[in-house]
Protein backbone atom coordinates (compact mmCIF):
# COMPACT_ATOMS: atom_id res chain seq x y z
CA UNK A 1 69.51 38.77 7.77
CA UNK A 2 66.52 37.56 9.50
CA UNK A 3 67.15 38.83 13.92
CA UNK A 4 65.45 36.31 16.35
CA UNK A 5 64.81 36.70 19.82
CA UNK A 6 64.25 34.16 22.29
CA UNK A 7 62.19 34.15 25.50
CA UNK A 8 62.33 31.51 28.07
CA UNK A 9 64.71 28.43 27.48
CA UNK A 10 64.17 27.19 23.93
CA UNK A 11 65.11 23.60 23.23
CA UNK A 12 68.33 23.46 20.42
CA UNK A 13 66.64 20.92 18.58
CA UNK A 14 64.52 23.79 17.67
CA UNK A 15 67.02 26.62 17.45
CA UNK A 16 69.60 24.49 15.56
CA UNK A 17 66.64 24.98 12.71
CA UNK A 18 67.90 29.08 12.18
CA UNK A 19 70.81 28.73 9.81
CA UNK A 20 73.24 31.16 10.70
CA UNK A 21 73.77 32.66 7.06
CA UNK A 22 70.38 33.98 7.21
CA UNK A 23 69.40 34.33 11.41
CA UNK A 24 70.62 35.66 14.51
CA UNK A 25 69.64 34.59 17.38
CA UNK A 26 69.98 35.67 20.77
CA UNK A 27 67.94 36.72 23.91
CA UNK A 28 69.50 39.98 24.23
CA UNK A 29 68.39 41.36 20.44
CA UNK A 30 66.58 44.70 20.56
CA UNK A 31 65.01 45.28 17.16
CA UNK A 32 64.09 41.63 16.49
CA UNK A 33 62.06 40.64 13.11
CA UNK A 34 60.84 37.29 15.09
CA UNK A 35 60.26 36.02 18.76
CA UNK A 36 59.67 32.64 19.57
CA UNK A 37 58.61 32.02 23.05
CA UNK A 38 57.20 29.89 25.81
CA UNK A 39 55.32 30.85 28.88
CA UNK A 40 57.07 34.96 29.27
CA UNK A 41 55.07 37.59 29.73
CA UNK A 42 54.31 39.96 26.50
CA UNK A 43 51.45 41.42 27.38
CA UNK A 44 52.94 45.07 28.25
CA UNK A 45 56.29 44.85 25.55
CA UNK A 46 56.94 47.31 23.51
CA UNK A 47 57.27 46.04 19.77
CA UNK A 48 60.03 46.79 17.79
CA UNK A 49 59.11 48.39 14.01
CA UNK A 50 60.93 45.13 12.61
CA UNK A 51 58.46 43.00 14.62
CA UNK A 52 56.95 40.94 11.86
CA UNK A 53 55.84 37.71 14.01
CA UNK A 54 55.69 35.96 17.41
CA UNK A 55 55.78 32.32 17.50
CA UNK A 56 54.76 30.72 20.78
CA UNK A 57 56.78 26.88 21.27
CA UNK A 58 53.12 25.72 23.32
CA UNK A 59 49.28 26.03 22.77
CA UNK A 60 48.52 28.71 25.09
CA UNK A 61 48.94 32.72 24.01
CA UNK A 62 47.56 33.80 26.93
CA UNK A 63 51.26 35.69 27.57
CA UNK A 64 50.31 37.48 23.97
CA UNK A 65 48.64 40.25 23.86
CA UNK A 66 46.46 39.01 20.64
CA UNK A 67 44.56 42.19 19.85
CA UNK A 68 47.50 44.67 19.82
CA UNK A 69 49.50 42.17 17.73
CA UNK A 70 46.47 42.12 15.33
CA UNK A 71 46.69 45.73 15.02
CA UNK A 72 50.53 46.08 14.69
CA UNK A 73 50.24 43.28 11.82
CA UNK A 74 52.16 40.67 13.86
CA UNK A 75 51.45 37.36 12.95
CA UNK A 76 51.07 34.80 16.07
CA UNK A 77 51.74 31.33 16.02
CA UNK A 78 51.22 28.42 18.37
CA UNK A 79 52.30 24.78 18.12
CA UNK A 80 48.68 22.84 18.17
CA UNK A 81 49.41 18.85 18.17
CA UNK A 82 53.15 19.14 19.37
CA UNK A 83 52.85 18.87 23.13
CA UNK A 84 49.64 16.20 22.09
CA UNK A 85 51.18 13.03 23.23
CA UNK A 86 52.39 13.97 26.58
CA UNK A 87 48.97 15.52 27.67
CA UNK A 88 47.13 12.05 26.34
CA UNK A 89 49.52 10.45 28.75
CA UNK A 90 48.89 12.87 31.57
CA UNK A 91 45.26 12.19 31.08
CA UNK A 92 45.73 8.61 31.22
CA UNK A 93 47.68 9.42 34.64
CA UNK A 94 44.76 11.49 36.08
CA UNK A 95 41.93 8.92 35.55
CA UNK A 96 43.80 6.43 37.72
CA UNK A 97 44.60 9.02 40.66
CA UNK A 98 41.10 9.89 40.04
CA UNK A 99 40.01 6.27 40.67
CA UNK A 100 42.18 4.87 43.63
CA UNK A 101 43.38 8.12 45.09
CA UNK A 102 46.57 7.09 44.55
CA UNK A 103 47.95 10.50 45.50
CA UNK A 104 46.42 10.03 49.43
CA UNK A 105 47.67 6.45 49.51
CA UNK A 106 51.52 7.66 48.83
CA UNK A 107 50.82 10.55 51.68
CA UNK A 108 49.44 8.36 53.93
CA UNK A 109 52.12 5.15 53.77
CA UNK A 110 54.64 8.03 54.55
CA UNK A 111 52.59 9.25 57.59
CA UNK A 112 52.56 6.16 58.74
CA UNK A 113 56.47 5.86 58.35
CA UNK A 114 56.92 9.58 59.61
CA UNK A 115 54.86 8.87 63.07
CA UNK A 116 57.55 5.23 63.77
CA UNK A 117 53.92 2.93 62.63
CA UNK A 118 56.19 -0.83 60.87
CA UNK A 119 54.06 0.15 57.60
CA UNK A 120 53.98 -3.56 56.83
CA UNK A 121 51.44 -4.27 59.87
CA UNK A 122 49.42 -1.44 58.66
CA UNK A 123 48.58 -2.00 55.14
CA UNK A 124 46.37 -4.09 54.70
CA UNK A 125 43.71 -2.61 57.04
CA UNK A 126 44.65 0.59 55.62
CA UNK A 127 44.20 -0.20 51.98
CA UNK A 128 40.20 -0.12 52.02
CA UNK A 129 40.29 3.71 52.25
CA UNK A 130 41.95 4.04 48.71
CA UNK A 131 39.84 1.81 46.72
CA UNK A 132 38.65 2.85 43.68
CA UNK A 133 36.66 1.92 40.37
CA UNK A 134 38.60 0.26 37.50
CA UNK A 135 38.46 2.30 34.07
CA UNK A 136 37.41 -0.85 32.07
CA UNK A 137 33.80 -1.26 30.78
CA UNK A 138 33.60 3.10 32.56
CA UNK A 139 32.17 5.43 30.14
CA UNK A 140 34.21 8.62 29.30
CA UNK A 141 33.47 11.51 27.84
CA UNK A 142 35.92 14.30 25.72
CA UNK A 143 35.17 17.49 25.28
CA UNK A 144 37.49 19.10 22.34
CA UNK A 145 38.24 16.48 19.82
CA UNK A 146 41.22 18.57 18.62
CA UNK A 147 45.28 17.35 18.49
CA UNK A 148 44.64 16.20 22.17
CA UNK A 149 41.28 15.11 22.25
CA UNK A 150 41.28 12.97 19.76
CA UNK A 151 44.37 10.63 21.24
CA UNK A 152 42.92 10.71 24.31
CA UNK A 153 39.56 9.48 22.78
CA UNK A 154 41.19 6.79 21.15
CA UNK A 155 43.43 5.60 23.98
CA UNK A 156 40.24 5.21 26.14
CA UNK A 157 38.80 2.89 23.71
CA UNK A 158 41.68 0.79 23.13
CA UNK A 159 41.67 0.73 27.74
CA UNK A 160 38.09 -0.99 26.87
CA UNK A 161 36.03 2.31 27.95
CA UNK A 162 33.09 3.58 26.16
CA UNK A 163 34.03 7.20 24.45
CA UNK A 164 31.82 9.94 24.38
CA UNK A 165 33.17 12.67 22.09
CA UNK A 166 32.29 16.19 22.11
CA UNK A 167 33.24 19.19 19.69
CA UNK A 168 31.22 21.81 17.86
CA UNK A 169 34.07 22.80 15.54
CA UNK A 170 35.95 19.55 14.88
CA UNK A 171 37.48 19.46 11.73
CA UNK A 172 38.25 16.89 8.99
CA UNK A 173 41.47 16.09 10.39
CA UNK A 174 40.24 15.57 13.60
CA UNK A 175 37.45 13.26 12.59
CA UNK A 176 39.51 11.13 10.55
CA UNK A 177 42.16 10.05 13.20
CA UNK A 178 39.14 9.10 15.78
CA UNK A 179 38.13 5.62 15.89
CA UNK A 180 35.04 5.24 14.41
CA UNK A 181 33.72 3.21 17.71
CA UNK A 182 33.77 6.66 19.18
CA UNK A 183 30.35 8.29 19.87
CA UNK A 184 30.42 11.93 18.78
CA UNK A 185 27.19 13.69 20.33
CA UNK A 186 26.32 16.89 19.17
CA UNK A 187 24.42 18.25 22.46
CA UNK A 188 26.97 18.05 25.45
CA UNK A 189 23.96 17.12 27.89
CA UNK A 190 24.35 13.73 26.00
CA UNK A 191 28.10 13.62 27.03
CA UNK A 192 27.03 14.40 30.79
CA UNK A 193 24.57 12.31 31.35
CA UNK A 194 26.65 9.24 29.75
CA UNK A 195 30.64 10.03 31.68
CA UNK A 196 31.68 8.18 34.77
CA UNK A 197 34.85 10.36 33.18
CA UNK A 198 34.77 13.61 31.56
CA UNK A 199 38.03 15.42 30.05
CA UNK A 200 38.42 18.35 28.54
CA UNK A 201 40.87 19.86 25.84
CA UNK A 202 39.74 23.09 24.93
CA UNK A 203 40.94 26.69 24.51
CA UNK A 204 40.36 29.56 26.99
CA UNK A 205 37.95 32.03 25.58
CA UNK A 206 35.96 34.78 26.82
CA UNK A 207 33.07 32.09 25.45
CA UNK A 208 34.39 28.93 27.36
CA UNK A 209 35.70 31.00 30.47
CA UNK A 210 33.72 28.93 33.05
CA UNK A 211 32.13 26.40 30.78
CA UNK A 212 32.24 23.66 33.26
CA UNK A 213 29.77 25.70 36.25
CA UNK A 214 26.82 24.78 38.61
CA UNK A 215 24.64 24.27 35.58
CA UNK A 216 26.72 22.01 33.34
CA UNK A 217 27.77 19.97 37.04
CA UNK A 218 24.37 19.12 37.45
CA UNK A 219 23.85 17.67 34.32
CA UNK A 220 26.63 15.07 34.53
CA UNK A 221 26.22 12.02 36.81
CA UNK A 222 26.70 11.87 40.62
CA UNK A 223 29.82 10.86 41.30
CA UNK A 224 31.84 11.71 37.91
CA UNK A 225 35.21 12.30 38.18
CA UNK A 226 36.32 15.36 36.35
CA UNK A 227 39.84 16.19 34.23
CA UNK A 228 40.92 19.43 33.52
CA UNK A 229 44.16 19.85 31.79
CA UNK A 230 43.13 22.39 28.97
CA UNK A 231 43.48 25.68 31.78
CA UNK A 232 41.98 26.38 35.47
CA UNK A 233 39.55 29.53 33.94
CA UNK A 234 37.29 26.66 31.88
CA UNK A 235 36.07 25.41 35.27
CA UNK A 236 34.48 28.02 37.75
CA UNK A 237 35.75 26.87 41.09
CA UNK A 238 33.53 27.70 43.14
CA UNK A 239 30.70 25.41 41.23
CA UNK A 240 33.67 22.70 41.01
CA UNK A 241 34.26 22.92 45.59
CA UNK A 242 30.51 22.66 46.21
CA UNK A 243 30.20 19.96 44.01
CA UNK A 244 33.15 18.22 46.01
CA UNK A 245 31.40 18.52 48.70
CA UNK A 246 28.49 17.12 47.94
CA UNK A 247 29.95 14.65 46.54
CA UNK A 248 28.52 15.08 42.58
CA UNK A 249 31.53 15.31 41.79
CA UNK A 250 34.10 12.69 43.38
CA UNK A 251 37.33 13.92 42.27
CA UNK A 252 38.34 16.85 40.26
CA UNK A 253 42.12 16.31 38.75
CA UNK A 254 43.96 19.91 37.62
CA UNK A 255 47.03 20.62 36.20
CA UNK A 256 46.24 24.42 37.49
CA UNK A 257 46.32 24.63 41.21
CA UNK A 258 45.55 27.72 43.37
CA UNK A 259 45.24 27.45 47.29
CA UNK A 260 41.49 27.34 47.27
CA UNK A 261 41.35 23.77 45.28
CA UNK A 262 45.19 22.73 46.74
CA UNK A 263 43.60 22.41 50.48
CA UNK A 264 40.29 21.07 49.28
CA UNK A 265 39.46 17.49 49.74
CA UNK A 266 38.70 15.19 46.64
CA UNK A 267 40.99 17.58 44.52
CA UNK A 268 44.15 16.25 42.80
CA UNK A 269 46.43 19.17 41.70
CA UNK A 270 49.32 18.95 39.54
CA UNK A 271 51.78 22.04 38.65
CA UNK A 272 51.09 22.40 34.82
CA UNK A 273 52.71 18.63 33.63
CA UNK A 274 50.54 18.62 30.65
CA UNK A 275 53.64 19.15 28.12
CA UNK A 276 56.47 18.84 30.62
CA UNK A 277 58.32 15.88 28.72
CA UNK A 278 61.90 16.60 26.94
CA UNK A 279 60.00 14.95 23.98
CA UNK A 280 57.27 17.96 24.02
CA UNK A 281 59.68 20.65 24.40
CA UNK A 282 61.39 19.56 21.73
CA UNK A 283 58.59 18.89 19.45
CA UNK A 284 56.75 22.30 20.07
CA UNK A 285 60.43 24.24 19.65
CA UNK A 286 60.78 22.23 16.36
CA UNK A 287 57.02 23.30 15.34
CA UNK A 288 57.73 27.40 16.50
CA UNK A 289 60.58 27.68 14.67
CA UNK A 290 59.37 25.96 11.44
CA UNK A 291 56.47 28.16 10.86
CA UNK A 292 58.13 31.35 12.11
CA UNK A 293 60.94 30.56 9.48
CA UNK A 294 58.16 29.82 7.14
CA UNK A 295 56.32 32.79 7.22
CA UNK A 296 59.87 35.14 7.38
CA UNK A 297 60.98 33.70 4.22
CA UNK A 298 57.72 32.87 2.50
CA UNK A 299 54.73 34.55 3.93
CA UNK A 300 52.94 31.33 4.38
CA UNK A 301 50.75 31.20 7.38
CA UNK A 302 50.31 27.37 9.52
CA UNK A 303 48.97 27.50 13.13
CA UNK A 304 48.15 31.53 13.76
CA UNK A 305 45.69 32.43 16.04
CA UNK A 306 44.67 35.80 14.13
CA UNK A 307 45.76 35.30 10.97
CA UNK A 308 44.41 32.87 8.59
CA UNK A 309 46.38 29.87 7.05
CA UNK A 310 47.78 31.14 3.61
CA UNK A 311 50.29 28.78 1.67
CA UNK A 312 51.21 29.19 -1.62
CA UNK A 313 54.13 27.76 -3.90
CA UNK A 314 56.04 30.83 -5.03
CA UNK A 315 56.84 31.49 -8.59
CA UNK A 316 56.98 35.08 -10.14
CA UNK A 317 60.49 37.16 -8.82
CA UNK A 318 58.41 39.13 -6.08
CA UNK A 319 55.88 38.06 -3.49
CA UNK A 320 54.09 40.92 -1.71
CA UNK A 321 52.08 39.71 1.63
CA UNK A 322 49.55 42.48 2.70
CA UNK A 323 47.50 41.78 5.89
CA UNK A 324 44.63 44.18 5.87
CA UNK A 325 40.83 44.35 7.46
CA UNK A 326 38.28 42.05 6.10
CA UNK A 327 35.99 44.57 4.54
CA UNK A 328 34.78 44.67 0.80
CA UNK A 329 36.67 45.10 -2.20
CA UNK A 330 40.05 45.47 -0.96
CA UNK A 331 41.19 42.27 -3.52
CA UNK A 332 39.85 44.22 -6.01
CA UNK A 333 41.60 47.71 -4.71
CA UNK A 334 45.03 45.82 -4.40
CA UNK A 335 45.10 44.12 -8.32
CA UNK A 336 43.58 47.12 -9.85
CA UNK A 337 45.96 49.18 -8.38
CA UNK A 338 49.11 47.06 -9.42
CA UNK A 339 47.30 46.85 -12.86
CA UNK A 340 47.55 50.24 -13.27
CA UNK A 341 51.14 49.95 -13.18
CA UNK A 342 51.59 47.43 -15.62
CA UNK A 343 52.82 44.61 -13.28
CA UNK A 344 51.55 41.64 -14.00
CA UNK A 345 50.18 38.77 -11.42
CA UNK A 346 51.54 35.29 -11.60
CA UNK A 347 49.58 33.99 -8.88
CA UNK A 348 47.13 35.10 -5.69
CA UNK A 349 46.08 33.81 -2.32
CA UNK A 350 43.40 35.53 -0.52
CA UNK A 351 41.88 34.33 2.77
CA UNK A 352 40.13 36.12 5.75
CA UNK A 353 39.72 35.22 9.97
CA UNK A 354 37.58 37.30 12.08
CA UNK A 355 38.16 40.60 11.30
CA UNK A 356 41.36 40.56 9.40
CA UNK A 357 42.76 38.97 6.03
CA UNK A 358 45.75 38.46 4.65
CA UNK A 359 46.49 38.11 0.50
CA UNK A 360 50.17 36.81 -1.22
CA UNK A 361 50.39 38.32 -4.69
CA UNK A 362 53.39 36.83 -6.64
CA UNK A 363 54.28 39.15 -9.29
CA UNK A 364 56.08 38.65 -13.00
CA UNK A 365 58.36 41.86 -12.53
CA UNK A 366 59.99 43.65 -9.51
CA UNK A 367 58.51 47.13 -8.59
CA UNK A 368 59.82 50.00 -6.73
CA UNK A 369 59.05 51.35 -3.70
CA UNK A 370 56.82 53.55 -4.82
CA UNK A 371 54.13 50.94 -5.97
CA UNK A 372 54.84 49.36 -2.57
CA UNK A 373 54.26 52.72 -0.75
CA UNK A 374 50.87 53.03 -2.73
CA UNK A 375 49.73 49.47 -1.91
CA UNK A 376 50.15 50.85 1.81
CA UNK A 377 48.34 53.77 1.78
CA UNK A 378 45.58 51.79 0.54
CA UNK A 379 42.98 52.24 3.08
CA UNK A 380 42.41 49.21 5.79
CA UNK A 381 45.71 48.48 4.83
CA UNK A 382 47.22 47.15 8.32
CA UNK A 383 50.93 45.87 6.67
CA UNK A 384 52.87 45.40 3.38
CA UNK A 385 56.18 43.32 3.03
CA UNK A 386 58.13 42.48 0.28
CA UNK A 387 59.95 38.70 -0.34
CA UNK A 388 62.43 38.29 -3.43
């Protein structure tokens, strides 16, 4: 019996997924073997020994503390793709407030109501200060051609806009759903130079904190109007306001306000909407529990952030799953050492990310715990579990 504790509201559509012969679930269980979770803090909790794996309904693990999990041998999963649909429509959203300052028209027709002005007299004098550029025949440019990126890319070109595509690591999948109209440039200058629009859909890093500064602003064109739904530490703020002001940049759309860019002018700020749709919740709830359940009962790895994807059909009576550090010869530490023992392999998976690795042996006979107790005290050894 698998014990599952929840953090933050979880949707049932994704819950419903634990079938209660094998889970519990609850957010009051205190030795849990899974968490899923949304946007609640973990970065000081104490694991549990049972902890085998946290699985995050969202993209984000900024609320995980990564490193430690890595240590502890806790897998961590994320949901890339789920939420995908309801940022690309957020994005869509942000280039026309960008355009027509749609947000200051709304304020100021209220205003007018609010100080006893007949708002029908008024309009169409007032208009002229909200006019804006149409999207049609405007260039955009994406940077991150991941899940999100790449709808977003698309969706421009089917609004008639010319797509500039940006991504240093995309992968096959990626490439294959964009259009092939799209322009992927492999120096970003190219994108900056090019964008009337730029958004971007990548993942806070130490390496991309402040990727969009004074530097990369003066390289795009005067007067760009600037997306940022990915998180508020990829843009450094203070490069972002003086380009406001200056007007470089002529509106910068967030879905990660602070005071500073709430009270500055040009600035459109939005309270984290990017996944905010019933439809996302569910879909990234669906996505959490899925591979959580997946690795509990199987091993197999989809979607961690410091593990690396494993799946393998199981066959054999036994499946050991060892994560360990990604130093020479421990593949050949691990079989030799079962040989020894006489038990034989059916089948092996062995892959490696950063630092760590993780290999599923499926064995022809069952062993005892002593074998298993051996396997851990191999050195760089990090965890051992057993699936029957």
């Amino acid at each position: 019996m698998y014990h599952i504790k929840t953090l933050n509201k979880i949707s049932p559509l994704g819950l419903n997924r634990f079938d209660q012969e094998h889970y519990v679930v609850s957010d009051n269980e205190t030795n849990e073997d899974g968490i899923v979770v949304r946007s609640a803090k973990l970065l000081d909790y104490q694991f549990p020994t049972n902890l085998l794996a946290i699985s995050r309904a969202g993209v984000g693990v900024n609320n995980i503390p990564i490193d430690r999990c890595s240590e502890a041998g806790v897998a961590v999963f994320s949901t890339p793709g789920a939420n995908a649909n309801a940022v690309k429509e957020l994005v869509l959203c942000a280039m026309l407030m960008g355009s027509r300052d749609v947000d200051g028209s709304i304020r100021w027709v209220r205003e007018q109501v609010e100080s006893g002005v007949d708002v029908t007299t008024v309009v169409e004098k007032g208009k002229s200060a909200f006019v804006g550029p149409e999207l049609y025949k405007k260039s955009l440019g994406v940077i991150g051609l991941g899940a999100i990126g790449s709808l977003v890319a698309n969706m421009a070109l089917s609004l008639g806009m010319d797509v500039y595509g940006y991504d240093p690591y995309l992968s096959v999948d990626s490439a294959l759903r964009l259009d092939r109209h799209i322009h992927v440039v492999k120096d970003i200058n190219e994108l900056y130079k090019r964008a009337d629009y730029i958004t971007i859909h990548i993942h806070y890093t130490a390496q991309t904190k402040h990727m969009i500064n004074a530097k990369a602003i003066a390289a795009m064109k005067r007067g760009v109007r600037f997306i940022n739904l990915a998180r508020g530490e990829v843009v450094d703020d203070d490069a972002m306001l003086a380009a406001l002001d200056t007007g470089w940049v002529a509106t910068y759309i967030t879905d990660f306000p602070n005071n500073r860019l709430v009270q500055a002018p040009h600035v459109v700020a939005m309270p984290h909407l990017g996944a905010s749709t019933p439809e996302s919740e569910q879909n990234c709830a669906v996505m959490a529990v899925d591979e959580l359940k997946d690795y509990l009962e199987n091993g197999n790895i989809r979607n961690s952030v410091n593990l690396p994807a494993v799946s393998m059909e199981r066959s054999g009576v036994m499946r050991m799953c060892i994560i360990h550090k990604n130093v020479p010869a421990m593949l050949a530490n691990i079989t030799t050492l079962l040989s020894k023992d006489g038990v034989n392999v059916e089948n092996l998976s062995n892959k490696s990310k950063g630092d760590l690795a993780y290999t599923m042996v499926d064995l022809g006979t069952r062993v005892d715990a002593a074998i298993i107790e051996d396997v851990r005290k191999l050195a760089n050894v990090i965890r051992v579990r057993v699936i029957e």
